[in-house]
Protein backbone atom coordinates (compact mmCIF):
# COMPACT_ATOMS: atom_id res chain seq x y z
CA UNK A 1 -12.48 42.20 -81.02
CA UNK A 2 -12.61 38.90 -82.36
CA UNK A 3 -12.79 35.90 -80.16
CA UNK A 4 -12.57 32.37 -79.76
CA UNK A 5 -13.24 31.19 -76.48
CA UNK A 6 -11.62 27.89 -74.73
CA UNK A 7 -13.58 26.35 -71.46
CA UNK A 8 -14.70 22.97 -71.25
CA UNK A 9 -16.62 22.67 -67.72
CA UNK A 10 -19.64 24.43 -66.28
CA UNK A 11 -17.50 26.81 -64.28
CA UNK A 12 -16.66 28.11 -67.61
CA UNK A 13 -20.18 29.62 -69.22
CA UNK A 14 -20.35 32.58 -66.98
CA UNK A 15 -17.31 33.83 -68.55
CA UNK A 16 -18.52 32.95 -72.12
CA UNK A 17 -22.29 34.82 -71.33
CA UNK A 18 -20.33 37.44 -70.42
CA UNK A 19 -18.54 38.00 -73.69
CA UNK A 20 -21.27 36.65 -75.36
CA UNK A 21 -23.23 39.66 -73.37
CA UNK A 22 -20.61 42.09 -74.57
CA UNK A 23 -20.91 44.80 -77.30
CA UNK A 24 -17.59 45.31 -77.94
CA UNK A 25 -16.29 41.92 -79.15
CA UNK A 26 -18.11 39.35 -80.90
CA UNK A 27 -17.82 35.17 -79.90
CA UNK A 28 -16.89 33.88 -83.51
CA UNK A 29 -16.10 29.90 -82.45
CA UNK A 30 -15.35 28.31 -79.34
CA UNK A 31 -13.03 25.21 -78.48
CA UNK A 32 -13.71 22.82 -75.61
CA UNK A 33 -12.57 19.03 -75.23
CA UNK A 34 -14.39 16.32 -76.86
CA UNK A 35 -17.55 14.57 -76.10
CA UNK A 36 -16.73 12.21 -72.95
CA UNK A 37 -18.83 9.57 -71.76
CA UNK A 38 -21.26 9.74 -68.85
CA UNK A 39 -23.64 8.82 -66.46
CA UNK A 40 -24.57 5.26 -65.80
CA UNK A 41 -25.02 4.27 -69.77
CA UNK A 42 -21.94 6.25 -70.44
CA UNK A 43 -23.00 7.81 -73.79
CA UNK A 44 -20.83 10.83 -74.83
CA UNK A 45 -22.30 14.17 -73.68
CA UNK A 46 -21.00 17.95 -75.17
CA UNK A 47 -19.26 19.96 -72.68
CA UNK A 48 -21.07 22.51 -70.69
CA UNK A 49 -19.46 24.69 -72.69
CA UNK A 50 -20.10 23.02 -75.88
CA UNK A 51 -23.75 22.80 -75.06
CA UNK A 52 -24.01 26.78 -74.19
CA UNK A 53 -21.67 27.75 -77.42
CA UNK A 54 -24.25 25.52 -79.33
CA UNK A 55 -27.61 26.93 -77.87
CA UNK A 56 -26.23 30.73 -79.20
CA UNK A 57 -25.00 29.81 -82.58
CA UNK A 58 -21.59 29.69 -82.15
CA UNK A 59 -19.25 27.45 -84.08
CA UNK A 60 -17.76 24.44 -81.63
CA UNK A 61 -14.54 22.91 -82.31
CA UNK A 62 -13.55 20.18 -80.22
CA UNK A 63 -9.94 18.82 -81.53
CA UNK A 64 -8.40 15.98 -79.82
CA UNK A 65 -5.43 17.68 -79.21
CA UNK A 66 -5.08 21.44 -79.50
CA UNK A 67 -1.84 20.70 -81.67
CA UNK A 68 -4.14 18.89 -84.70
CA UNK A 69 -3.53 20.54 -88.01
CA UNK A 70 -7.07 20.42 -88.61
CA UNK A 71 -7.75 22.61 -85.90
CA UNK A 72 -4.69 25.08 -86.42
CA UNK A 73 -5.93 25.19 -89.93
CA UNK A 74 -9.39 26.19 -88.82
CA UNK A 75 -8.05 28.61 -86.22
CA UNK A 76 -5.94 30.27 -88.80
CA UNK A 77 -8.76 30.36 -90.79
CA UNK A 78 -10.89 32.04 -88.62
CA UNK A 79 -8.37 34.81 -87.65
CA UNK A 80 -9.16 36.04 -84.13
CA UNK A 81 -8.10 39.04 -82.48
CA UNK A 82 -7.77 37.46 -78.66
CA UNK A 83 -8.25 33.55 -77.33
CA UNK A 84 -9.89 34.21 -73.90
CA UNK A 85 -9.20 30.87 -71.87
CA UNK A 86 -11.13 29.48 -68.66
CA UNK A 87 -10.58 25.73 -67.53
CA UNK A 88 -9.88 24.73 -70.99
CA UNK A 89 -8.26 21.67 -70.00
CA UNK A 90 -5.25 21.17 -72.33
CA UNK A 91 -1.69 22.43 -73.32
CA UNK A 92 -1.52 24.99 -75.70
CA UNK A 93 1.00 24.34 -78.12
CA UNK A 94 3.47 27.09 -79.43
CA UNK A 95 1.28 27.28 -83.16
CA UNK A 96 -1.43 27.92 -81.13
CA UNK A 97 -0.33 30.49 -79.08
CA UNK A 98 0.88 32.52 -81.94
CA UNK A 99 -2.24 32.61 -84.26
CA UNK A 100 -4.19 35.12 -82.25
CA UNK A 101 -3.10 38.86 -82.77
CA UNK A 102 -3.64 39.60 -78.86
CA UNK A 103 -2.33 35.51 -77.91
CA UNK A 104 -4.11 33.46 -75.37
CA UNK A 105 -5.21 34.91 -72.34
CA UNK A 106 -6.65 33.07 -68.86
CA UNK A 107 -8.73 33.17 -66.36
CA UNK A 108 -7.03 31.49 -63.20
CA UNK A 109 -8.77 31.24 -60.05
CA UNK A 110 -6.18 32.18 -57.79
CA UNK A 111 -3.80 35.46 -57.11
CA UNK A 112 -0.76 34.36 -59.42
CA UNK A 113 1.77 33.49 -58.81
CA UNK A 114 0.00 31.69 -55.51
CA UNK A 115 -1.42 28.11 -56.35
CA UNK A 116 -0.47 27.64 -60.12
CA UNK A 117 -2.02 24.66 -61.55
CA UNK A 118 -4.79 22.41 -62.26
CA UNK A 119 -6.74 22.71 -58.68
CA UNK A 120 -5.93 26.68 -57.30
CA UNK A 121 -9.30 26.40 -55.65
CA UNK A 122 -8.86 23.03 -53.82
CA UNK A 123 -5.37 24.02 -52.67
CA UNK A 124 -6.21 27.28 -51.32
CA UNK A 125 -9.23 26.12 -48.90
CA UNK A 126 -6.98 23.06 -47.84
CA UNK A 127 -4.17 25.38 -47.08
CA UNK A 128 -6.51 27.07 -45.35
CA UNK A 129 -5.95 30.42 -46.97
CA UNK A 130 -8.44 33.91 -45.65
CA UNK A 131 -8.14 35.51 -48.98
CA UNK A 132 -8.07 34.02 -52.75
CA UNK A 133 -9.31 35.39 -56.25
CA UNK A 134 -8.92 35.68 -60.04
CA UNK A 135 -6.07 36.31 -61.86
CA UNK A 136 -6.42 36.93 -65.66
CA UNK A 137 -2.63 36.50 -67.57
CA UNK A 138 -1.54 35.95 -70.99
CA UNK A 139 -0.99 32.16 -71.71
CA UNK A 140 3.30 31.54 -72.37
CA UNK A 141 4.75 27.87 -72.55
CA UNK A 142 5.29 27.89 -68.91
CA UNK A 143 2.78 26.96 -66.58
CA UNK A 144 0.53 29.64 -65.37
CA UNK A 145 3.81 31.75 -65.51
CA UNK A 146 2.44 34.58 -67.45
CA UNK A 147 2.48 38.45 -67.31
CA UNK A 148 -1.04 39.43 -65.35
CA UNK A 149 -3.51 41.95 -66.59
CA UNK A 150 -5.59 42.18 -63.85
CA UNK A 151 -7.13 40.66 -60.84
CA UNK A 152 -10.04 40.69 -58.15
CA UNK A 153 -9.82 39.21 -54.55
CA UNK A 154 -12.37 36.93 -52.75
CA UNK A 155 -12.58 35.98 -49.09
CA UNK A 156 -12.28 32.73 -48.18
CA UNK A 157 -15.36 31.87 -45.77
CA UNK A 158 -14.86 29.13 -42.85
CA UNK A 159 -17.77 27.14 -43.82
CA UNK A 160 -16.68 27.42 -47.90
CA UNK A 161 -16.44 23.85 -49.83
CA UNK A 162 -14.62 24.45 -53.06
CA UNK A 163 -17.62 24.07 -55.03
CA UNK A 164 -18.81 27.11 -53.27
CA UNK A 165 -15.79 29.49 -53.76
CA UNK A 166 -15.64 28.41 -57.45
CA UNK A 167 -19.18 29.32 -58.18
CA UNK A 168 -18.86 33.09 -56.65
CA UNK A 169 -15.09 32.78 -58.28
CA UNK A 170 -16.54 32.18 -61.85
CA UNK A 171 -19.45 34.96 -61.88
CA UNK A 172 -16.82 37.55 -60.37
CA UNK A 173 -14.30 36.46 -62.72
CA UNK A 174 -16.61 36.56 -65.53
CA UNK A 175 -16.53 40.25 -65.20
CA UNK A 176 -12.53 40.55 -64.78
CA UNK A 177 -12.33 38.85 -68.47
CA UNK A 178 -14.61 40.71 -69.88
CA UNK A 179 -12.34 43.98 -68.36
CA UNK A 180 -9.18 42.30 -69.58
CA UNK A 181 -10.84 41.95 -73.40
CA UNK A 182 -11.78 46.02 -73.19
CA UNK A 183 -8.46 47.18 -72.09
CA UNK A 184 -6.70 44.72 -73.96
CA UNK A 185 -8.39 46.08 -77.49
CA UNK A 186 -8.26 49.62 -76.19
CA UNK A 187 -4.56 49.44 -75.23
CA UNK A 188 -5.54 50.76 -71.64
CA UNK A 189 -4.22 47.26 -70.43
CA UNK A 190 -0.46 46.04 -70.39
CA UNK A 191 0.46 42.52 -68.88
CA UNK A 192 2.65 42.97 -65.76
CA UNK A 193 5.15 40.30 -64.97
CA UNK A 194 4.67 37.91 -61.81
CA UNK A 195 6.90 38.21 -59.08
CA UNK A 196 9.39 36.02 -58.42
CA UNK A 197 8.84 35.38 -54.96
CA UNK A 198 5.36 33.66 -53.27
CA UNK A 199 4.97 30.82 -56.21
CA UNK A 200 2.92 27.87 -55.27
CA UNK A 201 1.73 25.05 -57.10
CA UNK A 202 -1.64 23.60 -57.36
CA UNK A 203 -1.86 20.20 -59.13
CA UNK A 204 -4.84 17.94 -59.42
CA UNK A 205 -6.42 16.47 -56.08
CA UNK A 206 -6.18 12.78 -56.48
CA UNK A 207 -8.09 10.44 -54.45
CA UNK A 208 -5.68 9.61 -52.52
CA UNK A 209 -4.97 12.97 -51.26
CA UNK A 210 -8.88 13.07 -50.45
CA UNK A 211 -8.52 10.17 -48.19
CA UNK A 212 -8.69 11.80 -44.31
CA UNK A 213 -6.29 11.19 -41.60
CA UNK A 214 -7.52 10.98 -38.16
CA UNK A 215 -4.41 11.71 -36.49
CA UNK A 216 -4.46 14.97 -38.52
CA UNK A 217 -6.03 17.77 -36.16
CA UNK A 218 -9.65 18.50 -36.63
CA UNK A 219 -9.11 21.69 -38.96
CA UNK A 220 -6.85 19.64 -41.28
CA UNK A 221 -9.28 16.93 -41.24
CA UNK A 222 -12.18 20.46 -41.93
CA UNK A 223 -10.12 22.17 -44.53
CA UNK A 224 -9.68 18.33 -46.45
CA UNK A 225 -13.58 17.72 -46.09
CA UNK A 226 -14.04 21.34 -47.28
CA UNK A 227 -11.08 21.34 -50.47
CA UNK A 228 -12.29 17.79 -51.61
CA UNK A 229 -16.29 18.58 -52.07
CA UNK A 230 -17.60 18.29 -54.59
CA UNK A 231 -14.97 16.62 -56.17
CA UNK A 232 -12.98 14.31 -56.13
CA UNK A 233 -14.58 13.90 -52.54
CA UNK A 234 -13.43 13.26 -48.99
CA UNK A 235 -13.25 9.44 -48.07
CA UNK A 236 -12.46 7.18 -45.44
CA UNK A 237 -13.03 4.19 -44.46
CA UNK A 238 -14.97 1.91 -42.43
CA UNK A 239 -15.62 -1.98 -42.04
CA UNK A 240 -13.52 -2.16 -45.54
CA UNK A 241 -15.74 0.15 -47.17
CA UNK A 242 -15.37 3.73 -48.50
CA UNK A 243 -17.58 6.00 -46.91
CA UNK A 244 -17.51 10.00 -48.62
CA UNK A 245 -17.44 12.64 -45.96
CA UNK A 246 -19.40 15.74 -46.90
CA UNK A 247 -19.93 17.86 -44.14
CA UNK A 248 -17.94 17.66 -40.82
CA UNK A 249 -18.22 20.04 -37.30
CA UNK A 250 -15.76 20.99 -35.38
CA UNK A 251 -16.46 20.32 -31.74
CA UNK A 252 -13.32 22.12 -29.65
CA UNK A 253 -14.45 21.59 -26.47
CA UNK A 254 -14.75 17.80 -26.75
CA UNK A 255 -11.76 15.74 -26.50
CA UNK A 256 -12.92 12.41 -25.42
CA UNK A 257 -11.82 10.19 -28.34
CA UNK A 258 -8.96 8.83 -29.76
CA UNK A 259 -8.31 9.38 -33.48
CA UNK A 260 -10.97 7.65 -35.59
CA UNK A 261 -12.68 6.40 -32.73
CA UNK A 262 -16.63 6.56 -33.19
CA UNK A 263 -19.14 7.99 -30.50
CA UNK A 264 -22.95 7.86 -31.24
CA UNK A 265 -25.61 10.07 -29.50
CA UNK A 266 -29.22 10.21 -30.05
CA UNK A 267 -28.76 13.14 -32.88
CA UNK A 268 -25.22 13.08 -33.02
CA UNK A 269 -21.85 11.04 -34.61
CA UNK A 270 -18.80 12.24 -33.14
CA UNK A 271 -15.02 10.72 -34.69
CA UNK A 272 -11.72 11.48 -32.77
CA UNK A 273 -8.88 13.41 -34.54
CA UNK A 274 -5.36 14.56 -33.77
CA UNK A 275 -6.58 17.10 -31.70
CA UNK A 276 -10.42 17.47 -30.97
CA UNK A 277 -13.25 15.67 -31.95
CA UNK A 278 -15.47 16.69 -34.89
CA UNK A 279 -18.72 15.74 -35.27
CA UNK A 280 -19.92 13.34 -39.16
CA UNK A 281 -22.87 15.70 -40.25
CA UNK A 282 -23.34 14.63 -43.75
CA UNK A 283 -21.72 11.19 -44.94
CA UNK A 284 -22.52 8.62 -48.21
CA UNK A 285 -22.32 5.10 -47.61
CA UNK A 286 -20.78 3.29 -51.03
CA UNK A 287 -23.94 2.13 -53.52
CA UNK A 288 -25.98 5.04 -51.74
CA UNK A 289 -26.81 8.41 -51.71
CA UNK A 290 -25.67 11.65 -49.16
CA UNK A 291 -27.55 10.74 -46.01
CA UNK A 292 -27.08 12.63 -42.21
CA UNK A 293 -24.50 11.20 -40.56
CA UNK A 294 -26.98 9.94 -37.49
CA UNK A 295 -29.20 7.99 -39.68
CA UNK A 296 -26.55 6.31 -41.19
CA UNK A 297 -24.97 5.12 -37.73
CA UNK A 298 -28.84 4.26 -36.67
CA UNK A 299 -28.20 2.02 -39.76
CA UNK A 300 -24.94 0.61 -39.17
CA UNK A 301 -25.35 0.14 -35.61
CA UNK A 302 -21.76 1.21 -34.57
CA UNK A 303 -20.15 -1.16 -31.66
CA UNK A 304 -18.43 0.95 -28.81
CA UNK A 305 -14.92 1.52 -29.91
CA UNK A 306 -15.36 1.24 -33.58
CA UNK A 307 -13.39 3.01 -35.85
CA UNK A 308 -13.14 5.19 -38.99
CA UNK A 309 -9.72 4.50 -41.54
CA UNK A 310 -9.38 1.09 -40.94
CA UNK A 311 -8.77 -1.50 -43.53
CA UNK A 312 -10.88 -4.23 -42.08
């Protein structure tokens, strides 16, 4: 078949090398979001995607909005078979759902209907879920709401940050859109519709729901650590300042401290919660970079019965 792929971020190239990779259907364009600016001199920078679609060959639209005539022109132009979608980053409108011949289809990282939305990854390791995975499904107006093709499953490992799920999510998913493409132009492959029961809804982590609560018990205040990292990353705060939690222990057999309380050993940082303590492993101070927790109380020099999550 005839594709145009959509993806803006890096989690998106393993599913474009694998189509790229494929013999049966041939990349023709691909559309990812505009340059955006970055890094400290904030110049614009190409997409991951961009950059990857760009280092093969392969035409690169980048419309401001996906509803441009411009780009419907183009895409009308171009005349593909099948729009294969992963963390493109916009709404699809209606005239650009109906120029393919096979329509839009995704690549969601979750078990539709579970955890629809912008962050299925995030939500599932803060809910603490044992078992995620892929979901490929054929784009509608709704959100995430469309018939499945097919799916794989992926275990959700205690010690997993999202950034680590989402990297083995996008390499096995790579291979479940490839799949979907074969039996889609074969006709081996018919969308089934989702149930109606066990939807759940995944919007976009915002800081504030990345800011830890010590009265929370020590696996919430885990999972958050874990769901928020790498991004938007787990805060809270002490003497006024943010300070980014990366990498917490759980310590059940200690229960010596109240919530947010700080205790300091010779190798150790230990904070209070809701229910047990957990031990700061891997913290970073505002203005600096990731540091171990201990050096950065060595720093500090915490005073008995200082605190984490207070204002001043």
């Amino acid at each position: 078949m005839k594709l145009v792929f959509a993806g803006t971020p890096e989690v998106a190239v393993p599913a474009l090398d694998a189509l790229i990779a494929s013999e049966r259907h041939e990349v023709v364009a691909v559309v990812t979001r505009p340059d955006a600016p970055a890094g400290r001199g904030r110049r614009l920078v190409a997409s991951p995607v961009a950059e990857r679609a760009e280092e093969a060959g392969i035409e690169v639209l980048k419309p401001a909005r996906p509803r441009d005539e411009d780009f419907l022109a183009r895409l009308r132009e171009i005349g593909p078979d099948c729009c294969p979608v992963v963390a493109y980053g916009a709404l699809l409108p209606k005239t650009a759902l109906e120029v393919p011949v096979h329509g839009w289809v995704n690549l969601h990282f979750s078990l539709l209907p579970a955890w629809r939305g912008a962050a299925p990854v995030q939500h599932s390791v803060m809910a603490g879920d044992e078992m995620t995975g892929a979901s490929t499904f054929q784009i509608e107006e709704g959100l995430d709401s469309g018939p499945v093709y097919g799916v794989i499953t992926e275990h959700v490992r205690p010690t997993d940050t999202s950034g680590d799920l989402l990297t083995r999510l996008a390499f096995a998913g790579s291979g479940l859109l490839a799949a979907t493409m074969d039996g889609i132009e074969d006709g081996s492959l018919k969308p089934v519709p989702q149930p109606a029961e066990g939807i759940t809804l995944a919007p976009k982590i915002t800081v504030e729901d990345a800011r830890v609560e010590w009265s929370a018990p020590a696996l919430r205040v885990d999972r958050v650590v874990r769901a928020c990292t790498p991004a938007p990353g787990a805060w809270t705060v002490f003497r006024g300042e943010r300070l980014k939690l990366i990498h917490v222990g759980l310590e059940p057999g200690r229960t010596e401290l109240a919530p947010g309380v700080l205790a300091v050993g010779k190798n150790h940082v230990y904070v209070g919660t809701g229910s047990h303590d957990a031990e700061l492993l891997w913290v970073q101070p505002q203005g600096k970079k990731p540091m171990r927790a201990a050096d950065w109380a060595r720093g500090v020099r915490i005073a008995p019965g200082e605190r984490l999550g207070q204002e001043h």
